[in-house]
C-alpha atoms as a PDB file:
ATOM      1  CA  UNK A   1       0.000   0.000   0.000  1.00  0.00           C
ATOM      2  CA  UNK A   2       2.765   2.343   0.646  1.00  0.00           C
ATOM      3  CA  UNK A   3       4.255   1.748  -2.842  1.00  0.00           C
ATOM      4  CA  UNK A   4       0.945   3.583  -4.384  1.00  0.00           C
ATOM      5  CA  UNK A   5       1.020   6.376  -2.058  1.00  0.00           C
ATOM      6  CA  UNK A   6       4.610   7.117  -2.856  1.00  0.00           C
ATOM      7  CA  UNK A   7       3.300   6.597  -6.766  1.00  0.00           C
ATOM      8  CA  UNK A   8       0.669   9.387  -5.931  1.00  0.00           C
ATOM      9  CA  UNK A   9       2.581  11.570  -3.765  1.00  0.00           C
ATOM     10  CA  UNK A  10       5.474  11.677  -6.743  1.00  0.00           C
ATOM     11  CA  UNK A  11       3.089  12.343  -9.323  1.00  0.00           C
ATOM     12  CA  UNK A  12       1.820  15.127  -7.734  1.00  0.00           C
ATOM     13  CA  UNK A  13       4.933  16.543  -6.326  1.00  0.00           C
ATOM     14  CA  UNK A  14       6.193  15.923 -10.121  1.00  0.00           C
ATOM     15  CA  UNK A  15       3.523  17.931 -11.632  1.00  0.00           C
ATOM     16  CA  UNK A  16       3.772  20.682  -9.414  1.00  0.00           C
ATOM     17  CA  UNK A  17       7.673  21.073  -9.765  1.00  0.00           C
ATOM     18  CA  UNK A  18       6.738  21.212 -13.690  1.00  0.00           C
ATOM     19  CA  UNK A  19       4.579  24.034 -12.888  1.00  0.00           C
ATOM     20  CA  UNK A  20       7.215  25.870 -10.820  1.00  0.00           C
ATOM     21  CA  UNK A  21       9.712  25.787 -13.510  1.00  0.00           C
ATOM     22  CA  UNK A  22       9.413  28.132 -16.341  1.00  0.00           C
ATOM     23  CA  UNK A  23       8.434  27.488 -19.694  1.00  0.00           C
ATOM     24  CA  UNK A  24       7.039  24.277 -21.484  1.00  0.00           C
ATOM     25  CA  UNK A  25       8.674  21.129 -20.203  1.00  0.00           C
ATOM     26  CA  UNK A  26       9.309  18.171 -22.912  1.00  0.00           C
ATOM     27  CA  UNK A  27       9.357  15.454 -20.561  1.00  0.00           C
ATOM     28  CA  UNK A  28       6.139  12.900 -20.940  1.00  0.00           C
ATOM     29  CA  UNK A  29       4.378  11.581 -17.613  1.00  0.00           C
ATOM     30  CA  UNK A  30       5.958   8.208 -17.206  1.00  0.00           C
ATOM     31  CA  UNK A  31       9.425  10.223 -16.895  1.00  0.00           C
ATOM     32  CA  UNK A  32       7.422  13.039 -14.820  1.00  0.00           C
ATOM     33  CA  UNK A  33       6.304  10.401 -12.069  1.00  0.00           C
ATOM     34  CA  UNK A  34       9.697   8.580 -11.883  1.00  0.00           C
ATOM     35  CA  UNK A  35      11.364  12.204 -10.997  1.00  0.00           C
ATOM     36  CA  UNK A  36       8.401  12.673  -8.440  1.00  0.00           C
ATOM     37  CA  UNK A  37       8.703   9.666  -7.102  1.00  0.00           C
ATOM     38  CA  UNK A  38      12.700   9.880  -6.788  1.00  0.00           C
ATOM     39  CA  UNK A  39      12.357  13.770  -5.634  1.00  0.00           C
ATOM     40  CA  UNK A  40       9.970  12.531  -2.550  1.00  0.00           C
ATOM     41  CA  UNK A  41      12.473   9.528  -1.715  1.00  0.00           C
ATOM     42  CA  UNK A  42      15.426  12.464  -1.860  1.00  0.00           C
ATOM     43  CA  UNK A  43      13.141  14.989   0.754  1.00  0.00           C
ATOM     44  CA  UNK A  44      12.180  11.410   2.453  1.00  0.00           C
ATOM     45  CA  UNK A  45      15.998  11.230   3.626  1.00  0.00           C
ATOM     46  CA  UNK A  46      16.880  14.879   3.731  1.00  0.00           C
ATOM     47  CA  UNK A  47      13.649  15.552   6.216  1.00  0.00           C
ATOM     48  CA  UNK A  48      14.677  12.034   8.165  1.00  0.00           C
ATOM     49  CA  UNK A  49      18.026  13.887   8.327  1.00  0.00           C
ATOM     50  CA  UNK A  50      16.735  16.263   9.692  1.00  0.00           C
ATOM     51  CA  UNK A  51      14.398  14.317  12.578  1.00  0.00           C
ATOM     52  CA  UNK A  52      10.783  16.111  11.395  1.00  0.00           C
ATOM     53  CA  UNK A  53       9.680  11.845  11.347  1.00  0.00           C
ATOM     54  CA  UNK A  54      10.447   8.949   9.433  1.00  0.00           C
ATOM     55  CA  UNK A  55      11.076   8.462   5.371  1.00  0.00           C
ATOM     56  CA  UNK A  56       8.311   6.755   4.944  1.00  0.00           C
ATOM     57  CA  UNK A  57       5.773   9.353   6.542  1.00  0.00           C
ATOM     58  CA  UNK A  58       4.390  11.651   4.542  1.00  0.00           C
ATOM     59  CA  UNK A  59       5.321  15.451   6.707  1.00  0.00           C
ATOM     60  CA  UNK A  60       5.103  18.732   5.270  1.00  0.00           C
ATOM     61  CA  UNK A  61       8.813  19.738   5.772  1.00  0.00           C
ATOM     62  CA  UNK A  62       9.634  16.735   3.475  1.00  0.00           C
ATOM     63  CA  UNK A  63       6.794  17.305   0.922  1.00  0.00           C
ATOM     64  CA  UNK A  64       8.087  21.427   0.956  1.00  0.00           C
ATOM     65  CA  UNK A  65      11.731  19.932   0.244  1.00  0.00           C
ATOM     66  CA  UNK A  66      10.598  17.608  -2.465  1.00  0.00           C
ATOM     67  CA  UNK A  67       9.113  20.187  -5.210  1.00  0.00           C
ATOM     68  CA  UNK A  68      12.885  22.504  -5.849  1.00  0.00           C
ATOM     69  CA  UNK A  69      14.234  18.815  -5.608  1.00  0.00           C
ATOM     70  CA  UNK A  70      12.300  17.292  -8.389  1.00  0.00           C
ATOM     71  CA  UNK A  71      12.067  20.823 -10.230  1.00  0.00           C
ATOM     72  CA  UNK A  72      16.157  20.471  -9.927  1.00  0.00           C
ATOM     73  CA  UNK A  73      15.722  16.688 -11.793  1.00  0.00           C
ATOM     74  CA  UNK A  74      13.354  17.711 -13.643  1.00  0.00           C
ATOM     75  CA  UNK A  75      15.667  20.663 -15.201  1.00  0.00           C
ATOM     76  CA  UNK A  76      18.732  18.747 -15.537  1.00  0.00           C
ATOM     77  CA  UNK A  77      16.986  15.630 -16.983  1.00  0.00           C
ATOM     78  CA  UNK A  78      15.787  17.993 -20.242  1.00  0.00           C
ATOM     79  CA  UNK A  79      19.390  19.683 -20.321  1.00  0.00           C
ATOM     80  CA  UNK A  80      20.481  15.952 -20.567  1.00  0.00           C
ATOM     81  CA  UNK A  81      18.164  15.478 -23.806  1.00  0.00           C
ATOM     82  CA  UNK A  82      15.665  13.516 -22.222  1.00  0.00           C
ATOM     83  CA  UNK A  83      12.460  14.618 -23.198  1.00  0.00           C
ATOM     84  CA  UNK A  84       9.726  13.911 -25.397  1.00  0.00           C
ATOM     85  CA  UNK A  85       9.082  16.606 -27.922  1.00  0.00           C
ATOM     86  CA  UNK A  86      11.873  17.648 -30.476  1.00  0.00           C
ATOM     87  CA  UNK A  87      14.451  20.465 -29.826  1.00  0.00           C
ATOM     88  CA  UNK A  88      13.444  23.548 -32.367  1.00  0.00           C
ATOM     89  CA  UNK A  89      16.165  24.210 -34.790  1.00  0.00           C
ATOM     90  CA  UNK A  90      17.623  28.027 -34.562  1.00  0.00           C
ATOM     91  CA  UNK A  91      16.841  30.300 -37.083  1.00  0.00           C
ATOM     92  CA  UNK A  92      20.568  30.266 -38.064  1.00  0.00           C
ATOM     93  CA  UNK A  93      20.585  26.228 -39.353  1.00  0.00           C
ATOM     94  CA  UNK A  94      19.929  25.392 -42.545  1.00  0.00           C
ATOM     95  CA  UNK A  95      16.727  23.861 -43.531  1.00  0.00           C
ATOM     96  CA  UNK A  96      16.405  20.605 -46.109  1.00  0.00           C
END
């Protein structure tokens, strides 16, 4: 059962660190949810760290800490070339 919260909780927390970041993001959902999901398990540890309760409690310090940290994956995953949609060409390239 906790396995499908933490697949809910990421989603969300992926969604809104897509809305926090500017402009249109090319990642799909699937990828979306697996940054969530790994951007709550990151605040998980840094709020255990921290002693506001345990990683696999769902606390607001931990939920606060997990939006800039997926935003942050989110952001470097499209820098790496990971997303869905196609990179637009510059207005400089040539055109076939």
């Amino acid at each position: 059962m906790q396995i499908i919260g933490l697949i809910i909780v990421g989603l969300i927390i992926g969604v809104l660190a897509r809305v926090v970041l500017p402009g249109r993001q090319r990642i799909g959902l699937p990828l979306t949810l697996v940054l969530g999901v790994l951007g709550a398990v990151i605040a998980g540890l840094i709020a255990s760290a921290l002693g506001t309760g345990k990683i696999t409690e769902l606390n607001v310090i931990g939920f606060l800490v997990a939006i800039p940290v997926a935003a942050a994956l989110i952001a470097g995953a499209e820098s790496m070339g990971l997303g869905d949609g196609k990179k637009k060409k510059s207005s400089g390239e040539l055109r076939r």
